[in-house]
Protein backbone atom coordinates (compact mmCIF):
# COMPACT_ATOMS: atom_id res chain seq x y z
CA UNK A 1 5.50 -15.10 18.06
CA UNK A 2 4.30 -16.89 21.01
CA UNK A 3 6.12 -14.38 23.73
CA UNK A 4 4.19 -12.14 21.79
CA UNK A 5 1.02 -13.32 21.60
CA UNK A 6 1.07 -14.09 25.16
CA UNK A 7 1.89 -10.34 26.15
CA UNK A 8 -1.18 -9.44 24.22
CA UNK A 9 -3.51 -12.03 26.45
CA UNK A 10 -1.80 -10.58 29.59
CA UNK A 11 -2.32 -6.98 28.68
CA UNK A 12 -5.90 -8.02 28.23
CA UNK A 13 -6.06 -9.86 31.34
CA UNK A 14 -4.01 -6.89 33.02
CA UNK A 15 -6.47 -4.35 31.67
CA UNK A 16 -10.04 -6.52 32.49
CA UNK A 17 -9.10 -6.60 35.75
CA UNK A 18 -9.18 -2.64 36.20
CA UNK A 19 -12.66 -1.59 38.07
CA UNK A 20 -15.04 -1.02 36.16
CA UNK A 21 -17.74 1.88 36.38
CA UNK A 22 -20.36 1.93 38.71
CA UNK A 23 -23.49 0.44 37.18
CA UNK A 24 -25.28 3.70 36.99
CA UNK A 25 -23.31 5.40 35.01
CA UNK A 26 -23.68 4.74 31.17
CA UNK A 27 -19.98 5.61 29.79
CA UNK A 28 -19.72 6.03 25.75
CA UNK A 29 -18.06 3.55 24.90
CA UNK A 30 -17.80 2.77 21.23
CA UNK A 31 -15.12 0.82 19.83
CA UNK A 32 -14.86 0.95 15.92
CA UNK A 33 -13.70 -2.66 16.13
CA UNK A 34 -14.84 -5.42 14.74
CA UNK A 35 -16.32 -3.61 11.55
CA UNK A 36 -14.27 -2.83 8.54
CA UNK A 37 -16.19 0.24 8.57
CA UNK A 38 -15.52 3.49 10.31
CA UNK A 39 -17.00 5.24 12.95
CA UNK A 40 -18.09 8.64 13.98
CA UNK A 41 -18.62 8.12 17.64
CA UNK A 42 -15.20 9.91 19.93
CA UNK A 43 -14.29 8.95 23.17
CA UNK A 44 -14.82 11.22 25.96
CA UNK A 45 -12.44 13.48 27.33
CA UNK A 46 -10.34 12.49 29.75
CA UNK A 47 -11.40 8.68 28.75
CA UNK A 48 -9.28 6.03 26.86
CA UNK A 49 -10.39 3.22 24.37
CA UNK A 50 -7.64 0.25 24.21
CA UNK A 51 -8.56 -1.99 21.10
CA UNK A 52 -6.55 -4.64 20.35
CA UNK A 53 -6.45 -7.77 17.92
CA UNK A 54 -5.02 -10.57 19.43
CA UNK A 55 -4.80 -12.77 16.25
CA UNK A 56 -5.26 -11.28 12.55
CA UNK A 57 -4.56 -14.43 9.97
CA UNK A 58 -5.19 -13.41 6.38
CA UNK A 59 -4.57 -15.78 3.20
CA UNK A 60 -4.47 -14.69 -0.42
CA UNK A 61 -4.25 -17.82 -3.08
CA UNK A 62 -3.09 -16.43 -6.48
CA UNK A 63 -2.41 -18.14 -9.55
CA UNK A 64 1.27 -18.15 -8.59
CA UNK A 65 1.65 -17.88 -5.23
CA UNK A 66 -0.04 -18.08 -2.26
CA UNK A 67 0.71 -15.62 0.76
CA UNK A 68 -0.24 -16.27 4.58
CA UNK A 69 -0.15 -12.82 7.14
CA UNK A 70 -0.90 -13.22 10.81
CA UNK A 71 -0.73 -10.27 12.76
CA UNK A 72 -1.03 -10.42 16.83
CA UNK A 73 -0.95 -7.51 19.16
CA UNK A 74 -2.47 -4.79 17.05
CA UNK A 75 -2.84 -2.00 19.25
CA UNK A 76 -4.98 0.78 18.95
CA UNK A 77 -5.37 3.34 21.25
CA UNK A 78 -7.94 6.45 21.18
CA UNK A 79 -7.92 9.35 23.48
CA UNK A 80 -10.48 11.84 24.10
CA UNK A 81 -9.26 15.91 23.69
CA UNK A 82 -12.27 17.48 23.40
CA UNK A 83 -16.41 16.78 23.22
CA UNK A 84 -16.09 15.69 19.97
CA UNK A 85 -12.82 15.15 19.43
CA UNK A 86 -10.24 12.19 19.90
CA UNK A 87 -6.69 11.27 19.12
CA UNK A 88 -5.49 7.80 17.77
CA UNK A 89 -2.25 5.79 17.72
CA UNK A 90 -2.28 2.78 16.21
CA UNK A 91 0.57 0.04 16.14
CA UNK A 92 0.98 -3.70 14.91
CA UNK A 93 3.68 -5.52 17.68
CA UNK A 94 4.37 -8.69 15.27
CA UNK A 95 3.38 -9.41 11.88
CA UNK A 96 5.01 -12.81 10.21
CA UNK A 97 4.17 -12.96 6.36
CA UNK A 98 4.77 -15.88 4.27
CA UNK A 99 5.11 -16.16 0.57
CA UNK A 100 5.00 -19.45 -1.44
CA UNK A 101 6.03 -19.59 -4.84
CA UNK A 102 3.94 -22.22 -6.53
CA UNK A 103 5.72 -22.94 -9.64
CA UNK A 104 9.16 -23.47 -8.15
CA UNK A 105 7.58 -24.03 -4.35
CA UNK A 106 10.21 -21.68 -2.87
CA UNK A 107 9.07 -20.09 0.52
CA UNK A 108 10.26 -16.62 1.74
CA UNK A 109 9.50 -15.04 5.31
CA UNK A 110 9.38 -12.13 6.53
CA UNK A 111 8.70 -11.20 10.66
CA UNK A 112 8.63 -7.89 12.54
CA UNK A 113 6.70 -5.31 13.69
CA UNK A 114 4.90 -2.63 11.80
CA UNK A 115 3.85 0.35 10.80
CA UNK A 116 2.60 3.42 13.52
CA UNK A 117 -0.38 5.16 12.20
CA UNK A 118 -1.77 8.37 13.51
CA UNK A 119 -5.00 9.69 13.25
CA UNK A 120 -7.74 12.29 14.41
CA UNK A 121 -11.33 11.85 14.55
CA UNK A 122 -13.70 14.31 14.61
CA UNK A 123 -17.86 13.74 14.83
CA UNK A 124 -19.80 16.23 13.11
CA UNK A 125 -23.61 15.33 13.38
CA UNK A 126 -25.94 12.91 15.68
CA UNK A 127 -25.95 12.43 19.19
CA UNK A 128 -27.65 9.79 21.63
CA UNK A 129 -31.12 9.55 20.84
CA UNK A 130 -31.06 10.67 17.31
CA UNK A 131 -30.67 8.51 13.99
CA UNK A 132 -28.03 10.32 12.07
CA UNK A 133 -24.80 10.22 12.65
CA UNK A 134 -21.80 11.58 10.71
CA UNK A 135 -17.60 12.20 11.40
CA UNK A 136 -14.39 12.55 9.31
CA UNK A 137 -11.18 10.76 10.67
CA UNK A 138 -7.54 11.91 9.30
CA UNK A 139 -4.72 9.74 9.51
CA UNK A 140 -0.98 9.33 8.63
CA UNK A 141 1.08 6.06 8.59
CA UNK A 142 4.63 6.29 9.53
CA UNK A 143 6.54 3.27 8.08
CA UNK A 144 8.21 1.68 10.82
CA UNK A 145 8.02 -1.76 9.85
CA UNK A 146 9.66 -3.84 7.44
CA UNK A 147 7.18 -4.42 3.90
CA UNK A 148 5.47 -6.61 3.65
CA UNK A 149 4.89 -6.61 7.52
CA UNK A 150 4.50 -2.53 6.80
CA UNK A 151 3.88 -0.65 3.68
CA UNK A 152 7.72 0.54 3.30
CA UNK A 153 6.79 4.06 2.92
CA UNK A 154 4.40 7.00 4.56
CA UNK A 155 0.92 7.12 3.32
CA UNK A 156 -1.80 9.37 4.49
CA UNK A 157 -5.87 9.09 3.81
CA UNK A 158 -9.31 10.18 5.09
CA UNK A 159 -12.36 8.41 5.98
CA UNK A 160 -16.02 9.81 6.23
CA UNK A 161 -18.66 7.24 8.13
CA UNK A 162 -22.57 7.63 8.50
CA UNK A 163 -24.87 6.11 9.75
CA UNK A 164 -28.73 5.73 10.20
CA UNK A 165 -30.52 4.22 13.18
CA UNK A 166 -33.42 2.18 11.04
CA UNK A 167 -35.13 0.88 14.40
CA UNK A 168 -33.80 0.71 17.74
CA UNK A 169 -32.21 -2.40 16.85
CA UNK A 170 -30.79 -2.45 12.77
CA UNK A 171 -28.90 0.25 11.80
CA UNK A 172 -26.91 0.87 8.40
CA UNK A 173 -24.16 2.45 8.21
CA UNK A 174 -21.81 3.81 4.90
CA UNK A 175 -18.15 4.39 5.12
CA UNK A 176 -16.30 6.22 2.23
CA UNK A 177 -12.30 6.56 2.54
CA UNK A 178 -10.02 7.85 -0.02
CA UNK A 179 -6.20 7.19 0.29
CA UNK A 180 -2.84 8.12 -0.77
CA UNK A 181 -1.40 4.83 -0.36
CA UNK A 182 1.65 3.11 -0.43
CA UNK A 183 3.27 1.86 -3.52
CA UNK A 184 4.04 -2.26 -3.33
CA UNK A 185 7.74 -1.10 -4.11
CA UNK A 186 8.25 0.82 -0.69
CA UNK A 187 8.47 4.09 -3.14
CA UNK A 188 5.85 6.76 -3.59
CA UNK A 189 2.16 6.56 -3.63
CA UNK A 190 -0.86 6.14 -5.60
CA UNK A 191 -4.57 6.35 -5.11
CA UNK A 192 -6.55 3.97 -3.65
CA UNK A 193 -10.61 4.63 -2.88
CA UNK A 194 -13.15 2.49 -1.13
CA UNK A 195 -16.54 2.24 -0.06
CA UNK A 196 -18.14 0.47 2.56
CA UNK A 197 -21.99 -0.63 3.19
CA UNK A 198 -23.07 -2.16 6.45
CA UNK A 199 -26.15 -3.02 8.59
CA UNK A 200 -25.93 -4.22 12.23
CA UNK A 201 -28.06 -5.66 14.47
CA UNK A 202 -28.45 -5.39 18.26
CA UNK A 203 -29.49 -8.72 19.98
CA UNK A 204 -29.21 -7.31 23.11
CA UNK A 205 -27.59 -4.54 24.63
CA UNK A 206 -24.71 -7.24 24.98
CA UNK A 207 -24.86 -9.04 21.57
CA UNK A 208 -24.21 -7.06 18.25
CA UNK A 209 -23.61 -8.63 15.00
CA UNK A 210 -23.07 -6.31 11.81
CA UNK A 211 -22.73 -7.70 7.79
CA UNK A 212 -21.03 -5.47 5.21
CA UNK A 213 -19.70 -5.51 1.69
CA UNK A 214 -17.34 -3.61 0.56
CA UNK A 215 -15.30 -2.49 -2.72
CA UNK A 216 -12.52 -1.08 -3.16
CA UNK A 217 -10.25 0.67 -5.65
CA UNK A 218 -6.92 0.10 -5.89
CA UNK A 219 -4.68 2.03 -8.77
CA UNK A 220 -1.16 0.33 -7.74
CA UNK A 221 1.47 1.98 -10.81
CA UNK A 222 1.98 -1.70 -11.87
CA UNK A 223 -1.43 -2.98 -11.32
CA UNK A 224 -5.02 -1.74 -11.31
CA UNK A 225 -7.42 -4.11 -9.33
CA UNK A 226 -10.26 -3.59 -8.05
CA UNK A 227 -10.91 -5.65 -4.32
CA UNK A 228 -14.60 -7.04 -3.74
CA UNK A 229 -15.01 -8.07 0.21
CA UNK A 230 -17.81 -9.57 2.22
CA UNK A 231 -17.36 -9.17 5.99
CA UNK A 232 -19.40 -10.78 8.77
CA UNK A 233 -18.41 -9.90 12.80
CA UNK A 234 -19.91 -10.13 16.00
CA UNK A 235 -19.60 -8.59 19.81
CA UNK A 236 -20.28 -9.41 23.08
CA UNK A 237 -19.96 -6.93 25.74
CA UNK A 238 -20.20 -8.45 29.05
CA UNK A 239 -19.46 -5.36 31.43
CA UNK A 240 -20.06 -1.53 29.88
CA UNK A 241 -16.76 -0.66 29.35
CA UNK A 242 -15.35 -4.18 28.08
CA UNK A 243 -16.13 -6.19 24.45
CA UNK A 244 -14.80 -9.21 22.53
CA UNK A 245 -15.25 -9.66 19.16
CA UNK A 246 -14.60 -11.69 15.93
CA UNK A 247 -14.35 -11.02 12.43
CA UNK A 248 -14.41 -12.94 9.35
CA UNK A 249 -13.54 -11.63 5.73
CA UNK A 250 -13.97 -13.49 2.67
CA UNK A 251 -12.68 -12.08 -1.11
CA UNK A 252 -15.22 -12.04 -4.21
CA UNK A 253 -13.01 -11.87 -6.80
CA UNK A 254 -9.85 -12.78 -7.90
CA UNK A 255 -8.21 -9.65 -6.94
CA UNK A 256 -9.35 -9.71 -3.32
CA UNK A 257 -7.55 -11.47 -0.48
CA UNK A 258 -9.35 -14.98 -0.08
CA UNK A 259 -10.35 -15.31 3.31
CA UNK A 260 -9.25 -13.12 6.92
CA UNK A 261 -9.80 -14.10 10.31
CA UNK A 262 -9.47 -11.72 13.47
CA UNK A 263 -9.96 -12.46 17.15
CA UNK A 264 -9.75 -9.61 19.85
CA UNK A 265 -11.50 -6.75 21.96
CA UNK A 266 -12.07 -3.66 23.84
CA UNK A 267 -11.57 -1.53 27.40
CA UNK A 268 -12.65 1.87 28.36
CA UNK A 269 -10.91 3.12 30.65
């Protein structure tokens, strides 16, 4: 886990150190990270985002066991094809996820990497200067990695974001996804559907912070929950084609994964 985590700080380091654009041109560069939301906005052609979360700790305390999942070197990469158009690949380098049984306090682990997810993004309305903005991203998860590190099988969903500029600084945006997602037992699929309400606000041109809330439906074969989620995250973008971020998650019901921490960032290249 270490080696791994400190390839993902030298990549970073590697990849802040590439020259940046010259500070009259104004690049779009939009990374969807750190909201649990979606996003409309495509890289430009010929461009590259690199997102990547360097730490990704999530803990959910149930009645009978509690389960601890960090994930490091989450890569995400999106590639421009066309003026509206952009390709994604999207891969988790180590996952370790560990399960404690509390009546019996027996511990299983479980390390590798995980699953490769492919997607394409396509924006449909809004461009700079106007309010509204709307897209539809595709995507298909290959399952490459071992459950629960991966989802054992192939699922495949779609996600719809939009979003309204309020003022030139608060925005809200709405994100509605509907999945065929993996079944917990590494065989078939079910549905799952979610939606997602946010509103950010822009500091400075630098600072962002955005709040959401989200629920989601989940209609597992065995179990039916349904997963309540308040999200806070913030960015900081100190050149124009470079951000860090942080995210925190916290569960509002029983259902929901108690609390989720993520550290990372951001290059355009």
């Amino acid at each position: 886990m270490a080696r791994t985590m400190m390839a993902a700080a030298g990549v970073m380091a590697i990849l802040a150190a590439t020259p940046v654009c010259a500070e009259d041109d104004e690049p779009r560069f939009c990374p969807t990270r750190p909201s649990i939301g979606g996003s409309s906005c495509t890289t430009e052609p010929g461009r590259v985002h690199v997102e990547v979360s360097t730490l990704d700790w999530q803990r959910d305390d149930q009645p009978d066991q509690r389960e601890d999942r960090i994930v490091t070197a989450d890569i995400l990469t999106r590639v421009g094809v066309g003026k509206n158009t952009e390709l994604q690949l999207d891969w988790v380098g180590y996952g370790r996820d560990r399960t404690r049984d509390k009546a019996d306090g027996s511990i299983d682990t479980v390390t590798g990497t995980g699953d490769l997810t492919f997607a394409i993004r396509q924006h449909l309305a809004g461009q700079k200067g106007k309010a509204f903005s709307a897209g539809v991203q595709a995507y298909v998860t290959a399952p490459t990695g071992r459950y629960p590190v991966g989802a054992g099988t192939w699922s495949t969903g779609v996600i719809i974001p939009v979003q309204y500029d309020l003022t030139e600084k608060l925005a809200v945006a709405l994100t509605g996804e509907a999945d065929a997602a993996a079944n917990q037992s590494g065989m078939g699929r079910h549905l799952a559907y979610s939606e997602i309400t946010g509103l950010r606000y822009k500091f400075t041109e630098k600072v962002t912070a955005t709040a959401e809330l989200s629920l989601e439906r989940d209609n597992e074969p065995d179990q039916h929950d349904t997963m309540a989620l308040a999200a806070l995250s913030a960015a900081w973008r100190p050149t124009k084609v470079m951000q860090l971020d942080v995210l925190a998650v916290a569960g509002l019901n029983h259902a929901s994964p108690g609390l989720r921490l993520v550290t990372g960032g951001a290059l355009l290249f």
